[in-house]
Protein backbone atom coordinates (compact mmCIF):
# COMPACT_ATOMS: atom_id res chain seq x y z
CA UNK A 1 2.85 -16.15 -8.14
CA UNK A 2 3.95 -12.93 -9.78
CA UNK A 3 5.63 -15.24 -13.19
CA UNK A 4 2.09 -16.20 -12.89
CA UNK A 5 0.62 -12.94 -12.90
CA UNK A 6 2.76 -11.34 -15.75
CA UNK A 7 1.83 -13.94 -18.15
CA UNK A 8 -1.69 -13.80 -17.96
CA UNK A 9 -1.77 -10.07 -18.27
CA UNK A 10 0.74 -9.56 -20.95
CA UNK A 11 -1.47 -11.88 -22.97
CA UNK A 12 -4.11 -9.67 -22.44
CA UNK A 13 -4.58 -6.67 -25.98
CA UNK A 14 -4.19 -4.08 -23.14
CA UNK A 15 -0.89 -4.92 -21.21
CA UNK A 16 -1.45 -4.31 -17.96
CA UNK A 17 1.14 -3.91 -15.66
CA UNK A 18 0.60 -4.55 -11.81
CA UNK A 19 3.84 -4.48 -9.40
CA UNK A 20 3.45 -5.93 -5.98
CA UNK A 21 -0.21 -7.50 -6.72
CA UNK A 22 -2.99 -8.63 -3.83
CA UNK A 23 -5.77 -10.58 -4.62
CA UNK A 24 -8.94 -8.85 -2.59
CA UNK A 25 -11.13 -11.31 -0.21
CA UNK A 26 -13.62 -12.61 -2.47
CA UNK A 27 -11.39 -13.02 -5.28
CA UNK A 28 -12.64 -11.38 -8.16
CA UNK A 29 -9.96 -8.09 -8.49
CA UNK A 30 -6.04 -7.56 -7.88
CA UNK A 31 -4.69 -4.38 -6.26
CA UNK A 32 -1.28 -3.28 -6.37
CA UNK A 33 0.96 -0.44 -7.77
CA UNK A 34 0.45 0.70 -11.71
CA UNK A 35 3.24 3.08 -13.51
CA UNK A 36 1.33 4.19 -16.60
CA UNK A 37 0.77 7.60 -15.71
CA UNK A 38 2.52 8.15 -12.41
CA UNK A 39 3.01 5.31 -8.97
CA UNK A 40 -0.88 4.81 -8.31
CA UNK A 41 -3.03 2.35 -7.08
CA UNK A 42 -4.72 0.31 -9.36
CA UNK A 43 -7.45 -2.20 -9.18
CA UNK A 44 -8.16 -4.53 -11.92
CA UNK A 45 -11.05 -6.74 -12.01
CA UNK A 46 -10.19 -10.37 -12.97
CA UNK A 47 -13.76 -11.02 -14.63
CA UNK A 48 -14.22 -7.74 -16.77
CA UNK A 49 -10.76 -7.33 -17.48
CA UNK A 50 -11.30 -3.65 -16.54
CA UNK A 51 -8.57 -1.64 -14.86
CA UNK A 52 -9.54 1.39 -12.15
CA UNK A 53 -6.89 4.19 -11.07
CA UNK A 54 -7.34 4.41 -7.13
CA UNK A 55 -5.46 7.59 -7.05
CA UNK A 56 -4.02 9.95 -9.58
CA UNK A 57 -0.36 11.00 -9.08
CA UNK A 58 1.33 11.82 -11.99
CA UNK A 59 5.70 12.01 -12.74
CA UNK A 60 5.30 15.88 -12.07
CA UNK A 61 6.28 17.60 -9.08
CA UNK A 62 2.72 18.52 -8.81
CA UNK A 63 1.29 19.90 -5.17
CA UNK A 64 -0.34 16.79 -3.31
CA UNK A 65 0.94 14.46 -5.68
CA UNK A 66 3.54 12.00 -5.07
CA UNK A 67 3.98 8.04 -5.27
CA UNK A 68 1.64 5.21 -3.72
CA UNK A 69 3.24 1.41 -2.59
CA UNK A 70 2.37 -1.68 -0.42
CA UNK A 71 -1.61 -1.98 -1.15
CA UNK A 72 -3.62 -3.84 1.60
CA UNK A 73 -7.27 -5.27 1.27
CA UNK A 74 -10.10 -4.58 4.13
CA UNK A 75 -11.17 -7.41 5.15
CA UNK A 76 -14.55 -7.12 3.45
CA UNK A 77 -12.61 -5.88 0.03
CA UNK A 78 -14.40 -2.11 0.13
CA UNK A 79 -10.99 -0.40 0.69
CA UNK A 80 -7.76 -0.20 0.06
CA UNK A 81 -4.83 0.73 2.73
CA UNK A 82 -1.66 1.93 1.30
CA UNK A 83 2.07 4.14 1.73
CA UNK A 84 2.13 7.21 -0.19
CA UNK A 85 4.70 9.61 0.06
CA UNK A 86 5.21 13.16 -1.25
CA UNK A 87 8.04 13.83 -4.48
CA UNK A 88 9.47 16.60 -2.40
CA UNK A 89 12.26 16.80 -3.37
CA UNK A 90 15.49 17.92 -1.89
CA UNK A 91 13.82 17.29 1.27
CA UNK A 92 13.09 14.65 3.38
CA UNK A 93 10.05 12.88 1.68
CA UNK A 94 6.58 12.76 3.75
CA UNK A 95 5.36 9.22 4.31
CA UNK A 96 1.69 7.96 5.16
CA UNK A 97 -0.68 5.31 5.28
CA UNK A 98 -3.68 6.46 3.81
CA UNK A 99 -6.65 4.37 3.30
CA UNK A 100 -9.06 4.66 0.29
CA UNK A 101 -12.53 3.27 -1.37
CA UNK A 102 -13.09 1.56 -4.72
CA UNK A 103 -14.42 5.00 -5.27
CA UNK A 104 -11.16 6.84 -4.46
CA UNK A 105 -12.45 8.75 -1.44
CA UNK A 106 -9.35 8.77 0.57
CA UNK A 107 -7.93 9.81 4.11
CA UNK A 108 -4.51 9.92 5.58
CA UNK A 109 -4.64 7.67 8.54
CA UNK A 110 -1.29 8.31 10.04
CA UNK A 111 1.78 10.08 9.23
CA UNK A 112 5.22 8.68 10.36
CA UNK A 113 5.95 10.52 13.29
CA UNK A 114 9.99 10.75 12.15
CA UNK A 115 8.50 12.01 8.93
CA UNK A 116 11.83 10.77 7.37
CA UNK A 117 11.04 6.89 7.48
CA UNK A 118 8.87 4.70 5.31
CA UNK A 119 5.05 3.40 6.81
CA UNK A 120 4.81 0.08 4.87
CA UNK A 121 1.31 -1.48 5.21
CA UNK A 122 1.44 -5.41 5.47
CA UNK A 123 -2.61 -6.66 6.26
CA UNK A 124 -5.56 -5.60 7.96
CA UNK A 125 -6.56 -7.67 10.55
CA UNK A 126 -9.86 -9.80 10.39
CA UNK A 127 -11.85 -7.70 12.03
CA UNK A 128 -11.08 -4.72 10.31
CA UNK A 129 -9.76 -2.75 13.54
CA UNK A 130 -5.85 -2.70 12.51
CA UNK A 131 -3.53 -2.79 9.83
CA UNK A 132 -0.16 -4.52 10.47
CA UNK A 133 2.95 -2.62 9.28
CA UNK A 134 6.26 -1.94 9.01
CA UNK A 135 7.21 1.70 10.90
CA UNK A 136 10.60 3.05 9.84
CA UNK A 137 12.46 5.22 12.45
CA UNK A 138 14.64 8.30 12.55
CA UNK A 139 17.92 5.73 12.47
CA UNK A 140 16.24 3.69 9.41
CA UNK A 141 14.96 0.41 11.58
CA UNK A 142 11.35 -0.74 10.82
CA UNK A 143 9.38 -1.63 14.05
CA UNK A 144 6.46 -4.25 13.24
CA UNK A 145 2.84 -1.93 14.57
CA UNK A 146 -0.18 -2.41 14.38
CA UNK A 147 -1.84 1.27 13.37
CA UNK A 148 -5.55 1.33 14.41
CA UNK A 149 -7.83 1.83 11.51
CA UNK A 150 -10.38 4.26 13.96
CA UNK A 151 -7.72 7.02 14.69
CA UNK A 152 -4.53 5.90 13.28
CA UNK A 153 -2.95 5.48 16.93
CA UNK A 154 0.18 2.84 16.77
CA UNK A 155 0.97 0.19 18.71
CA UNK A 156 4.46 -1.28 18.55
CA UNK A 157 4.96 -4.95 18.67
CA UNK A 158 8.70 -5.82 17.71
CA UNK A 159 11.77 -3.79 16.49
CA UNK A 160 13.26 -5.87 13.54
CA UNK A 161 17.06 -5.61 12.34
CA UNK A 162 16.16 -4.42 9.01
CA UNK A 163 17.44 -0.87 8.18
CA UNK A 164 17.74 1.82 5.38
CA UNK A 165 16.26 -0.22 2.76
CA UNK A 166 12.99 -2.41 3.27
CA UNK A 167 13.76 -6.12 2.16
CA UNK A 168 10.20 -7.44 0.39
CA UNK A 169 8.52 -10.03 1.79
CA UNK A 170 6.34 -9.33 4.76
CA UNK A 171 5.04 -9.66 8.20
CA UNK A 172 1.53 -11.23 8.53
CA UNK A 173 -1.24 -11.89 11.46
CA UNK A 174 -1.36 -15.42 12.52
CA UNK A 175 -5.58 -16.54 11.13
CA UNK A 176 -6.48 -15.43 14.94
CA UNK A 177 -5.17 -12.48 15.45
């Protein structure tokens, strides 16, 4: 659980922070969202206590920098699927999922088409071919997709009542697909 979570790593000499925390496949790191120098993706690895920065946005408005959020594990734990969107301010903010490597070489797999609405990634599917998520419209409802991990097509499966602001809690594949 996340009380869980908190107390083991605020027992820890280095605090660490992790919001929104995912334990990979084979168990040994955590993924999520870290705040220390911007909204980035972190992975921490439970054994060596070491922390990694996945990306590198920082509080600026800086040019390709911006926030990251909901951080999904491949299925064999090599990458990392999340939302980022731009700061832009005073405009309408650009949302993705973008997938990335323990290295941090990252691509944007799809953009929302409404370019207005969140693109919340939820899980990758077993075999590695989709990632289930939440696609926000141009009125503010999230449709439940799958978004294909080869070209980033989407695939709607059902339009949900939620609007305007994303409730947490989630939308997973049943263990067969």
């Amino acid at each position: 659980s996340d009380l869980t979570i908190k107390k083991i790593y605020n027992a820890k000499e280095s605090e660490i922070y992790i919001e929104n925390p995912m334990l990979s496949p084979d168990g040994t790191k955590l993924t999520g969202t870290d705040f220390s120098i911007g909204q980035n993706v972190i992975v921490y690895d439970l054994e060596s206590k070491e922390k990694q920065l996945i990306t590198n946005n920082d509080w600026g408005d800086t040019e390709g920098s911006g926030w990251t959020f909901y951080n999904c594990w491949s299925p064999d734990g090599k990458q990392i699927a999340y939302e980022f969107s731009d700061w832009n301010k005073g405009k309408s903010a650009l949302h993705e999922i973008r997938i990335s490597t323990l290295d941090g070489e990252k691509r944007t797999l799809a953009v929302n088409e409404c370019k207005t609405g969140e693109f919340i990634p939820q899980q990758w599917s077993k075999d590695g071919k989709n990632i289930l998520a939440f696609v926000q419209d141009s009125s503010g409802y999230f449709t439940i997709s799958l978004v294909s991990v080869v070209d980033g097509s989407v695939t709607p499966l059902h339009k949900t009542q939620w609007n305007e602001t994303f409730i947490f809690g989630g939308a997973s594949l049943s263990p067969d697909g």
